[in-house]
N, C-alpha and C. Protein backbone atom coordinates (compact mmCIF):
# COMPACT_ATOMS: atom_id res chain seq x y z
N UNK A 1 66.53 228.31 154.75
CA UNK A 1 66.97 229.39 153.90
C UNK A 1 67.15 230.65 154.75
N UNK A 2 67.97 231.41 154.42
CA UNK A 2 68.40 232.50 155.24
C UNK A 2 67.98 234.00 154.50
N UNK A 3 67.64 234.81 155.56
CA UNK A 3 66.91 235.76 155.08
C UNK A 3 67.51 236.53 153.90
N UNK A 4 68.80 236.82 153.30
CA UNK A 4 69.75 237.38 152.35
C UNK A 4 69.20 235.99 151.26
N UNK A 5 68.83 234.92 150.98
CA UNK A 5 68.84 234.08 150.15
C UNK A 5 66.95 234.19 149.56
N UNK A 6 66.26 234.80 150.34
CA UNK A 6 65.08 235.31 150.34
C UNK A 6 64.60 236.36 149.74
N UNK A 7 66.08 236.79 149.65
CA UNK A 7 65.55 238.25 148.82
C UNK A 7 66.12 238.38 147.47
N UNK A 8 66.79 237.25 147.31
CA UNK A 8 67.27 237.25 145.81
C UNK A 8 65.91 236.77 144.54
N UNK A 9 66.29 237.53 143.80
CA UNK A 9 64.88 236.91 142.71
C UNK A 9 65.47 235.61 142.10
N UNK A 10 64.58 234.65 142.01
CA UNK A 10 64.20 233.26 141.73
C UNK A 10 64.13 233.05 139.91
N UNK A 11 64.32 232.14 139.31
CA UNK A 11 63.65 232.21 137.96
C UNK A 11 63.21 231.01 138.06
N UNK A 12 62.52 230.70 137.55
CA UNK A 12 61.52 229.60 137.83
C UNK A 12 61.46 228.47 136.20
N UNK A 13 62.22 227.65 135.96
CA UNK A 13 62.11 227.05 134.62
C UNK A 13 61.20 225.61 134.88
N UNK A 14 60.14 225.39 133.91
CA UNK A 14 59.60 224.56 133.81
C UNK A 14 59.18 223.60 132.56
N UNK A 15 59.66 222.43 132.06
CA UNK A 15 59.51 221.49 131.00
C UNK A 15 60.09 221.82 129.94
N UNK A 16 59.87 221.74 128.82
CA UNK A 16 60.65 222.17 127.52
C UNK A 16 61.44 223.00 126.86
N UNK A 17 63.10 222.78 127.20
CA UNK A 17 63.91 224.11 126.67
C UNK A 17 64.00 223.22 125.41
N UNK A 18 64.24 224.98 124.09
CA UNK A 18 64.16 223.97 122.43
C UNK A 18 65.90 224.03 122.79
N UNK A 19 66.98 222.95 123.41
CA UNK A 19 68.10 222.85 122.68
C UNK A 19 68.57 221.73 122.54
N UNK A 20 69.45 220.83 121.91
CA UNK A 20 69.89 219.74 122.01
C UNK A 20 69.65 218.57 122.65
N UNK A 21 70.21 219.05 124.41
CA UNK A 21 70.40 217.85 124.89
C UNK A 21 70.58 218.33 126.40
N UNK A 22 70.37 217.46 127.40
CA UNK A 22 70.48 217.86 128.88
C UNK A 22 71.45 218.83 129.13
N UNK A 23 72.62 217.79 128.98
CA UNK A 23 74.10 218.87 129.05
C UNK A 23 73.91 220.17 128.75
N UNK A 24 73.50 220.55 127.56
CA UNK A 24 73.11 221.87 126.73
C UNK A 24 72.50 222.96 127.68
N UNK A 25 71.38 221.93 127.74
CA UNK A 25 70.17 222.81 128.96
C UNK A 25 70.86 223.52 129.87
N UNK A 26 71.40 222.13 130.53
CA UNK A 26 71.89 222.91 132.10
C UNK A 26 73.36 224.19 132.10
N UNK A 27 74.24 223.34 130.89
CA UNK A 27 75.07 224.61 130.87
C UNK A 27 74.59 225.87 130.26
N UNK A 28 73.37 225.79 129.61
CA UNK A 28 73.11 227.51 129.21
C UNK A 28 72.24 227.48 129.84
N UNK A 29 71.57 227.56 131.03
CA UNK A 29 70.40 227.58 131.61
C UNK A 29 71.71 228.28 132.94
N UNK A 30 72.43 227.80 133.79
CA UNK A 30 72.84 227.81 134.82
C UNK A 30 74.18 228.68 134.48
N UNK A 31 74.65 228.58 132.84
CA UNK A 31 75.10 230.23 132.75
C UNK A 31 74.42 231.72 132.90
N UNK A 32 73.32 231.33 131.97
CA UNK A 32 72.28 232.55 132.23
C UNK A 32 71.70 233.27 133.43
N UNK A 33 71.70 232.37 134.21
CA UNK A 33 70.69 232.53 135.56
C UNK A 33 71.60 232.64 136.94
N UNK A 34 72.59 231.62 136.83
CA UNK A 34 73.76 231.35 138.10
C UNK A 34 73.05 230.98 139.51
N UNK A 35 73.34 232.35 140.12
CA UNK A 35 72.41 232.04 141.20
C UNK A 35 71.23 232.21 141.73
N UNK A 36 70.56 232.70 140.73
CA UNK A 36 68.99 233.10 140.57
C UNK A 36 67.81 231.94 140.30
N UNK A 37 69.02 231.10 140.90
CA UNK A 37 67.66 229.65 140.18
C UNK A 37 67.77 228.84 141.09
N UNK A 38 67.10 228.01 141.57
CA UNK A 38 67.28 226.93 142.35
C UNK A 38 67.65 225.45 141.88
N UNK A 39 66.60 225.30 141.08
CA UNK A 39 66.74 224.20 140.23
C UNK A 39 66.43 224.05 138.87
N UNK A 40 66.82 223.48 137.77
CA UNK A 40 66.49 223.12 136.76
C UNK A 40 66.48 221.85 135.81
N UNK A 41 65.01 221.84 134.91
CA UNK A 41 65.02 220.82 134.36
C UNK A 41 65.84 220.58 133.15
N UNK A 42 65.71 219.19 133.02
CA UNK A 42 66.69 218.63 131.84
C UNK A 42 66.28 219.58 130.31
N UNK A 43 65.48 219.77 130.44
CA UNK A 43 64.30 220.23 129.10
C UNK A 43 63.88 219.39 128.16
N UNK A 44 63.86 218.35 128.74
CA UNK A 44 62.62 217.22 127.76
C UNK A 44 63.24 217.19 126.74
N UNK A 45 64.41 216.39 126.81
CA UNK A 45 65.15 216.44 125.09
C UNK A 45 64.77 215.07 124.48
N UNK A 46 65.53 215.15 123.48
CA UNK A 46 64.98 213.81 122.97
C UNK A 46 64.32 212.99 122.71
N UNK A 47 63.24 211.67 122.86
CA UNK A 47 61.93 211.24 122.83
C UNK A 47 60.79 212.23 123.23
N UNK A 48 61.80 212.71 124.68
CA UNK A 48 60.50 213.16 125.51
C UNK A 48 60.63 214.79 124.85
N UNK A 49 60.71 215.29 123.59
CA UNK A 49 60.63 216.48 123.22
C UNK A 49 59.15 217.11 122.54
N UNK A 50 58.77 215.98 122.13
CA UNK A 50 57.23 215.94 121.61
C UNK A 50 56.49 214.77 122.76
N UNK A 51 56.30 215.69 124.21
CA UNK A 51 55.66 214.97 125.36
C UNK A 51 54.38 214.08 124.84
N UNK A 52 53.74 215.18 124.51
CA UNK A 52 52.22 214.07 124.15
C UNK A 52 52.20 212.64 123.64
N UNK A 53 53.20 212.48 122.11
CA UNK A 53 53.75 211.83 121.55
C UNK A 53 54.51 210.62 122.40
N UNK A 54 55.57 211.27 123.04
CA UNK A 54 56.02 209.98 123.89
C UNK A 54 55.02 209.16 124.48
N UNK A 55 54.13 210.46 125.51
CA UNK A 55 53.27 209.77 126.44
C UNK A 55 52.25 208.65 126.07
N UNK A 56 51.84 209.26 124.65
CA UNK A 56 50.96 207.82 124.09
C UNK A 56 51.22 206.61 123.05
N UNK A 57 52.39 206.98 123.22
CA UNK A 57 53.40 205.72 122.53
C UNK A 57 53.61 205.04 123.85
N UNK A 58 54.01 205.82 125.13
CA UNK A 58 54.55 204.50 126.52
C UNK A 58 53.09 204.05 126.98
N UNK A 59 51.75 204.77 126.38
CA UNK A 59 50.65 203.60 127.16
C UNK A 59 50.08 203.13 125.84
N UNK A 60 50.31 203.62 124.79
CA UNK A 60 50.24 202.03 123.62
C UNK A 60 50.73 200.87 123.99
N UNK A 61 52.11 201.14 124.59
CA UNK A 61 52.91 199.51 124.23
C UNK A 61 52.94 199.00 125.76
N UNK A 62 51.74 199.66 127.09
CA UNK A 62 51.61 199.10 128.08
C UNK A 62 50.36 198.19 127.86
N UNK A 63 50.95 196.57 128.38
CA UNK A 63 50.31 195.40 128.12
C UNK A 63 48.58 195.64 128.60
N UNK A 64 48.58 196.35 129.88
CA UNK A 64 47.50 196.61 130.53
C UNK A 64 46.39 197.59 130.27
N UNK A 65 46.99 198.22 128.47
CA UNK A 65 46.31 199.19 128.21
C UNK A 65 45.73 199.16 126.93
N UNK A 66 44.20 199.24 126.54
CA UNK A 66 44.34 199.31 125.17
C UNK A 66 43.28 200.53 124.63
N UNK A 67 43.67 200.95 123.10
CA UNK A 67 42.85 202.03 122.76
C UNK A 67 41.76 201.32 122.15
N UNK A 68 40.81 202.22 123.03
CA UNK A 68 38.92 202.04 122.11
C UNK A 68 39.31 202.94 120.80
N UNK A 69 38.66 201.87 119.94
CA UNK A 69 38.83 201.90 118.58
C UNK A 69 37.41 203.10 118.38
N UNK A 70 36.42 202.55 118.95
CA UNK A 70 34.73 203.09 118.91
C UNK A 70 34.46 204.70 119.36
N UNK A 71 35.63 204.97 120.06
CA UNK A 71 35.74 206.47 120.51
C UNK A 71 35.98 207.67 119.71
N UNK A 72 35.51 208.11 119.19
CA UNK A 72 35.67 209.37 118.15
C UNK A 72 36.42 210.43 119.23
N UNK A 73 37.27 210.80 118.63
CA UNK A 73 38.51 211.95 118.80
C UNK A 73 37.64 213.40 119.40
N UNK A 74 38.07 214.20 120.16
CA UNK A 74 38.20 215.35 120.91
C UNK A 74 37.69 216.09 119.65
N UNK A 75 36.73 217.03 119.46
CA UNK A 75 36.41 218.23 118.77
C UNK A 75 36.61 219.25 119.11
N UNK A 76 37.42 220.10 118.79
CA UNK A 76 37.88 221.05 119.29
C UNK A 76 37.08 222.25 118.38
N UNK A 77 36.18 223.50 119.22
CA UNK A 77 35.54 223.93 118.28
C UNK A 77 35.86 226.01 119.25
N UNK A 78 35.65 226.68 117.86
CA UNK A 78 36.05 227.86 118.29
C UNK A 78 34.87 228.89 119.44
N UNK A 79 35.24 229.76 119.15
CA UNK A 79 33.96 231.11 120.20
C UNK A 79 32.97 230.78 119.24
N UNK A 80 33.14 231.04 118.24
CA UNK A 80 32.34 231.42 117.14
C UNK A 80 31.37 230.21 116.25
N UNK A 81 32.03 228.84 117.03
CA UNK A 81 31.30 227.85 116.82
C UNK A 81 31.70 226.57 115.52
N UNK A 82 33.23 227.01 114.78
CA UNK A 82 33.53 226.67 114.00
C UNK A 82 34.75 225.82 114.19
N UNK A 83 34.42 224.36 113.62
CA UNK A 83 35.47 223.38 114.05
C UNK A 83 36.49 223.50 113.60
N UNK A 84 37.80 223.39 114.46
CA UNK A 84 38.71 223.54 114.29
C UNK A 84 39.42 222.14 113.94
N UNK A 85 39.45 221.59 114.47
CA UNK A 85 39.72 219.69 114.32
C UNK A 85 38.70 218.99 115.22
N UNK A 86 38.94 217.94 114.18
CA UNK A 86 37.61 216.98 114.98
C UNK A 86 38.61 215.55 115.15
């Protein structure tokens, strides 16, 4: 990189843009920004738009994987000591 390419400000995009579809992304992402960006992601469209969701649907239906039934769920509890979900 050359020192004039060093001094330009960067924008930095990472995982989930809310629009459509890749295409979408990159043409309003790389209108907005031009040469201020290096690279950008697709923005997780489609399946992969609700990540968590995908992610434990692709190791449900991996043969090598299975869920403990016996495991009680994450409690998530506040400052103040009051459960929020269990």
């Amino acid at each position: 990189m050359n020192t004039e390419q060093t001094k330009r400000p960067i924008a930095h995009f990472v995982g989930s843009i809310p629009l459509p579809d890749a295409e979408t992304v990159f043409r309003t992402l790389s209108g907005a920004v031009g040469t201020h960006v290096a690279r950008l992601p697709d923005g997780e469209t489609g399946i992969r738009k609700m990540w968590i969701k995908f992610l434990q649907d692709v190791l449900a239906d991996h043969p090598a994987i299975e869920v403990a039934g016996d495991v009680p769920p994450f409690k998530f509890t506040q400052w103040d000591g009051v459960v929020v979900r269990e």
